[in-house]
C-alpha atoms as a PDB file:
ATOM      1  CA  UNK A   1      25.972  26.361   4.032  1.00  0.00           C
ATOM      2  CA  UNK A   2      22.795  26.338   2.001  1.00  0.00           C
ATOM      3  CA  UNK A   3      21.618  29.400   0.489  1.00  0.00           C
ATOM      4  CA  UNK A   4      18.654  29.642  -1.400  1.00  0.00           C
ATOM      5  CA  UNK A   5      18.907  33.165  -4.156  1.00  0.00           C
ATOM      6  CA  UNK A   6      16.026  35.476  -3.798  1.00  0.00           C
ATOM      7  CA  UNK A   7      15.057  38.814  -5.708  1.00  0.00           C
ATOM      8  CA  UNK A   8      13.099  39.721  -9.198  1.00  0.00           C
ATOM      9  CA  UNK A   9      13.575  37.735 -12.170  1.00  0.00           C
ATOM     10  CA  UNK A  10      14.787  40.943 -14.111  1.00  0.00           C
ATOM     11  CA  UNK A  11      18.106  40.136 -12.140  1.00  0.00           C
ATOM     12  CA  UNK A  12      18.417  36.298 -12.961  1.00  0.00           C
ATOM     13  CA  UNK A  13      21.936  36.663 -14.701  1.00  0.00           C
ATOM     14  CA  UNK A  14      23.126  38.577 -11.338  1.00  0.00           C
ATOM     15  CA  UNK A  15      21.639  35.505  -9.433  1.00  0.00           C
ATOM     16  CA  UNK A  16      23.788  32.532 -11.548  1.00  0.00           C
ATOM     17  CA  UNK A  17      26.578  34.472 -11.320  1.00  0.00           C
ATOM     18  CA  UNK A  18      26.497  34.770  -7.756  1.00  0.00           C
ATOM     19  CA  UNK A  19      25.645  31.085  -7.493  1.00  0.00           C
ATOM     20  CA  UNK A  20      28.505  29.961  -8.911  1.00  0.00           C
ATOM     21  CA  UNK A  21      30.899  32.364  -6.921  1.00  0.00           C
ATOM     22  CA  UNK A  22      29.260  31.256  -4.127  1.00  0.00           C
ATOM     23  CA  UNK A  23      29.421  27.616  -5.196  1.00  0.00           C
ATOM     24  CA  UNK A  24      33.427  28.319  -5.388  1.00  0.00           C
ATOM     25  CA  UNK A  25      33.533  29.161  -2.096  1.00  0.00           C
ATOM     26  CA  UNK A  26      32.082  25.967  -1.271  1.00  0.00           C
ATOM     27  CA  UNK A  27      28.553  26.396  -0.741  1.00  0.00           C
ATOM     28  CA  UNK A  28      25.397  24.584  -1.836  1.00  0.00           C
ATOM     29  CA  UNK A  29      23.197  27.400  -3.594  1.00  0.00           C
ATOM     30  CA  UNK A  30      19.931  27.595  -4.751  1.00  0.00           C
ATOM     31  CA  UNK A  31      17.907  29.865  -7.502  1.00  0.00           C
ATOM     32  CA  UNK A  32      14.469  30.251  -8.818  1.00  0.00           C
ATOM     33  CA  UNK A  33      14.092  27.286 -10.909  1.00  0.00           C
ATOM     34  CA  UNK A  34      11.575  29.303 -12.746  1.00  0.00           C
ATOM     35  CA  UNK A  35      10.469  26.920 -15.314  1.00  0.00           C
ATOM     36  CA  UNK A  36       7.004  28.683 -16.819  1.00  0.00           C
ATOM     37  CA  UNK A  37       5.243  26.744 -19.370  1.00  0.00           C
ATOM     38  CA  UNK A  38       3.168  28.951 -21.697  1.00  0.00           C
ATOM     39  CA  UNK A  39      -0.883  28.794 -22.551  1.00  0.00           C
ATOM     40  CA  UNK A  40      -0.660  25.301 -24.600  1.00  0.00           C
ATOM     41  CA  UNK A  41       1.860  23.529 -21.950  1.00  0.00           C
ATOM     42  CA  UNK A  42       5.648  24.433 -24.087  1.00  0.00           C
ATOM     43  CA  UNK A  43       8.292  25.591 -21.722  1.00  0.00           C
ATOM     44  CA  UNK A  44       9.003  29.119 -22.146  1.00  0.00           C
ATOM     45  CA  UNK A  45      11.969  31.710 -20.404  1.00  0.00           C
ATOM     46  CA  UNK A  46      11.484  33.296 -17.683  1.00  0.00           C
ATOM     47  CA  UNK A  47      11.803  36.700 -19.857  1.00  0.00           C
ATOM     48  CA  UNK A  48       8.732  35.054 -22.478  1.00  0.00           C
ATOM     49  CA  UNK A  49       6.497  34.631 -19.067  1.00  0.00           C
ATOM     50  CA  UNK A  50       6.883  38.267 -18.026  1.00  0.00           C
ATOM     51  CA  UNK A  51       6.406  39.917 -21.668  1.00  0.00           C
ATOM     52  CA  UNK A  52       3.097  37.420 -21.771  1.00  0.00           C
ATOM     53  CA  UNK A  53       2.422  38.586 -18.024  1.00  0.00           C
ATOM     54  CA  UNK A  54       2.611  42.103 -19.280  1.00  0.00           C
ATOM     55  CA  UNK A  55       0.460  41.640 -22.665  1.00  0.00           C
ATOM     56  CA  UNK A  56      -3.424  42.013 -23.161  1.00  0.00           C
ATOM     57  CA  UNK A  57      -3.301  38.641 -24.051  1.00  0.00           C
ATOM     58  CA  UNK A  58      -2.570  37.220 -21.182  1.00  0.00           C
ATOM     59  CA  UNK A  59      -5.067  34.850 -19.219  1.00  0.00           C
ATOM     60  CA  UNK A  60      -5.573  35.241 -15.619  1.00  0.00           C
ATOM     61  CA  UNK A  61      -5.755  31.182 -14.586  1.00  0.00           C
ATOM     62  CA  UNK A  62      -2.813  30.463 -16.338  1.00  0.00           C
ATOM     63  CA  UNK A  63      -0.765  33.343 -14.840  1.00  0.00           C
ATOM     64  CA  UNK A  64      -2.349  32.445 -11.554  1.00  0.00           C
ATOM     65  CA  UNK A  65      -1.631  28.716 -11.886  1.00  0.00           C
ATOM     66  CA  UNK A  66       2.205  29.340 -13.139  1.00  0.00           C
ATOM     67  CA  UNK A  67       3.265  32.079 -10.637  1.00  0.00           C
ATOM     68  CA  UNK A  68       1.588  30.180  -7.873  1.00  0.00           C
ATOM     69  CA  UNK A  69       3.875  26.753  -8.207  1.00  0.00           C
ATOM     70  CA  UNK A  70       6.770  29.354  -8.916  1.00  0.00           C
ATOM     71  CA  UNK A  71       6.274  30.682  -5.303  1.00  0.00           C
ATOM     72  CA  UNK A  72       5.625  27.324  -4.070  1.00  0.00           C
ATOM     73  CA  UNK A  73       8.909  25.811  -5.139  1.00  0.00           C
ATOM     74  CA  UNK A  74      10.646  28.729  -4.226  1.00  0.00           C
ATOM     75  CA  UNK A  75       9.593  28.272  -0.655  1.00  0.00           C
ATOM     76  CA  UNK A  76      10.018  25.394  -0.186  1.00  0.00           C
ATOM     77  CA  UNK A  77      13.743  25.812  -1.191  1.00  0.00           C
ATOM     78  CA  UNK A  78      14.297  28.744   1.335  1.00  0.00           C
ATOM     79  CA  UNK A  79      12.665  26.242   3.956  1.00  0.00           C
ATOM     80  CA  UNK A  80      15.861  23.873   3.465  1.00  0.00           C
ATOM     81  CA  UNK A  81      18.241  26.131   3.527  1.00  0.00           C
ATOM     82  CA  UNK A  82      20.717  27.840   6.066  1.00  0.00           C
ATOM     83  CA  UNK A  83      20.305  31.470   4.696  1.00  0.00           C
ATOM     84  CA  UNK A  84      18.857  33.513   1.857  1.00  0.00           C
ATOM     85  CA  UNK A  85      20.854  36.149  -0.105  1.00  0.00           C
ATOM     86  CA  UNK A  86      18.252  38.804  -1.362  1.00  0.00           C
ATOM     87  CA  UNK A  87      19.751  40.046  -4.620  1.00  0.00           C
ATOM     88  CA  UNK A  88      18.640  43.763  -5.339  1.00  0.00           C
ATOM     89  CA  UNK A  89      20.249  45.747  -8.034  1.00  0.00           C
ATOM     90  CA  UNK A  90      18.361  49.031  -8.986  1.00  0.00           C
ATOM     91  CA  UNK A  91      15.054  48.811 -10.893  1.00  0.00           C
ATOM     92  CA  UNK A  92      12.687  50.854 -11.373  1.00  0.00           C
ATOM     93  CA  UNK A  93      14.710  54.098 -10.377  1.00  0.00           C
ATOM     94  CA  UNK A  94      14.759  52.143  -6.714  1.00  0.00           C
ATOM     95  CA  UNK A  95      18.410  51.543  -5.346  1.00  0.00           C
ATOM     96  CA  UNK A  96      18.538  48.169  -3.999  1.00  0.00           C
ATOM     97  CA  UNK A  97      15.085  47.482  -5.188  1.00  0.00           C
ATOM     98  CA  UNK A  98      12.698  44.683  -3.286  1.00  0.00           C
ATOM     99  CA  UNK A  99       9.941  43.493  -4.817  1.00  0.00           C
ATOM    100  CA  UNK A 100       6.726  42.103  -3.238  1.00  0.00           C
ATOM    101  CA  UNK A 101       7.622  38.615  -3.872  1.00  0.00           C
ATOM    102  CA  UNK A 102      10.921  39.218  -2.187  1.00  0.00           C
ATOM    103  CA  UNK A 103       9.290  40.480   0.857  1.00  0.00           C
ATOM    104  CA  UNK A 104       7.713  37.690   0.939  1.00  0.00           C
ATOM    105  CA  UNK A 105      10.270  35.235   0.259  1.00  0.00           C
ATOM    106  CA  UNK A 106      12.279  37.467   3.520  1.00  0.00           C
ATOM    107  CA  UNK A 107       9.326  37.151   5.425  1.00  0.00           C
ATOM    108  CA  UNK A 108       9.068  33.161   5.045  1.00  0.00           C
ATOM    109  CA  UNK A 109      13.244  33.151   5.813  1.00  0.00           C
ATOM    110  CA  UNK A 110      12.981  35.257   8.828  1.00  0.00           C
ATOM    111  CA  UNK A 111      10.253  33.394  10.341  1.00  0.00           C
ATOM    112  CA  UNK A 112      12.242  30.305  10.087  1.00  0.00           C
ATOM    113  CA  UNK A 113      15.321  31.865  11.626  1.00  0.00           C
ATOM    114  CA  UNK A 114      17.163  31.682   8.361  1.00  0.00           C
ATOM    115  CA  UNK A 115      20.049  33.833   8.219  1.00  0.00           C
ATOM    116  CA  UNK A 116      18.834  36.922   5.223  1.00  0.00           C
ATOM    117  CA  UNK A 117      21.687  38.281   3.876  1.00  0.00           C
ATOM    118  CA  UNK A 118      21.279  41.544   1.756  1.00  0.00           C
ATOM    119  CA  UNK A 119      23.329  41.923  -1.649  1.00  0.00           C
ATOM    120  CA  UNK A 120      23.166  45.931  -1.814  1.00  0.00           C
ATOM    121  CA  UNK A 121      21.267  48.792   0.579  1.00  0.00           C
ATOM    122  CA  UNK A 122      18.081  48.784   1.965  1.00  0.00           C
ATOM    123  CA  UNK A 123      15.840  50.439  -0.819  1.00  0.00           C
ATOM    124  CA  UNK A 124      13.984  53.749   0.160  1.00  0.00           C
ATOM    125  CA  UNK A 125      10.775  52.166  -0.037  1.00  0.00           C
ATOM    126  CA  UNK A 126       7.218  52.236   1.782  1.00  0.00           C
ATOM    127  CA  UNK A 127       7.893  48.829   3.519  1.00  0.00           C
ATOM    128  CA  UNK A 128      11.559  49.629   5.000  1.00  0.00           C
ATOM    129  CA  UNK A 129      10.907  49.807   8.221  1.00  0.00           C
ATOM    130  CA  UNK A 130       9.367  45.682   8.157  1.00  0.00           C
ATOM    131  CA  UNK A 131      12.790  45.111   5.593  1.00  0.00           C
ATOM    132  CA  UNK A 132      14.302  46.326   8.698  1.00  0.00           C
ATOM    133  CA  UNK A 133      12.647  44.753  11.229  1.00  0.00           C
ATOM    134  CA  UNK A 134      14.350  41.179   9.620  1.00  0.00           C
ATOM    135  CA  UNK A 135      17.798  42.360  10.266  1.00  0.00           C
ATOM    136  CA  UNK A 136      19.341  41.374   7.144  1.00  0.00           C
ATOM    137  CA  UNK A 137      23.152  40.817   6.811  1.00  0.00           C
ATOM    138  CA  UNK A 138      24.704  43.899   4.606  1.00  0.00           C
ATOM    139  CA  UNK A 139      26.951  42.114   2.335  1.00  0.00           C
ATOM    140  CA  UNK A 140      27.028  45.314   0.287  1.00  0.00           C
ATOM    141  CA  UNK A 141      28.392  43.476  -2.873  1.00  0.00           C
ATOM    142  CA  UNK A 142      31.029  41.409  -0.896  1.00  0.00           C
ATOM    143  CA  UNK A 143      29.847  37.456  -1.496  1.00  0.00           C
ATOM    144  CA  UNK A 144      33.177  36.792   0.984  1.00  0.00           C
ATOM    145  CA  UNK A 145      30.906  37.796   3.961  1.00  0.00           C
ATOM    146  CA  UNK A 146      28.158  35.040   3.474  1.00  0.00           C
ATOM    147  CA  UNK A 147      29.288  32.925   6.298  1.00  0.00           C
END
């Protein structure tokens, strides 16, 4: 199966690990392939692009311009693949947590009738009920039940 990884970028060592578990069990697996470039064009981390996101230094067209291909590419991976797996640790003092890019990333899988497996719960958050409405898979930390 392909599976394209999904969730924040704070849980990018969570998301190669699973790859290559996942990979082991013979699957062909996706992740962000988040590669940001900074202000004068030098490639930067993914973990440089959020503490410049986060700065007073930061200008608007170039964070527009960088996240924008980011969600591009990232689409267009979950478009040519089987499933997603949403990967949601805690952050923010959220179990399970889902950010808005995530949502969207479920939204685009469940609208192409991609199978949306969840890693962990279903966070208590204001949007639970649409989280809900795409009938995710609860793998609840078990990688053996993407099938």
């Amino acid at each position: 199966m392909r599976i394209t990884i999904c969730g924040s970028i704070a849980f990018i060592d969570k998301m190669i690990e699973h790859k290559i578990a996942l990979e082991q069990m013979g699957h062909e697996v996706f992740i962000p392939s988040f590669q940001a470039r900074d202000e004068k064009g030098n490639a930067i981390t993914p973990e440089e692009f959020y503490r410049i996101r986060h700065s007073d230094k930061m200008e608007l067209k170039w964070f527009e311009d960088e996240k924008s291909r980011a969600m591009g590419e990232h689409f267009e991976l979950i478009e040519g693949s089987d499933a997603v797996l949403i990967v949601n640790y805690a952050k923010n003092d959220i179990l399970g947590y889902i950010g808005g890019n995530t949502l969207m990333e479920m939204g685009l899988a469940f609208h192409l009738k991609k199978k949306i497996y969840l890693f962990d719960i279903i966070p208590e958050i204001s949007y639970k009920e649409e989280i809900i409405g795409m009938k995710p898979i609860l793998i609840e930390g078990n990688l053996a039940k993407v099938s």
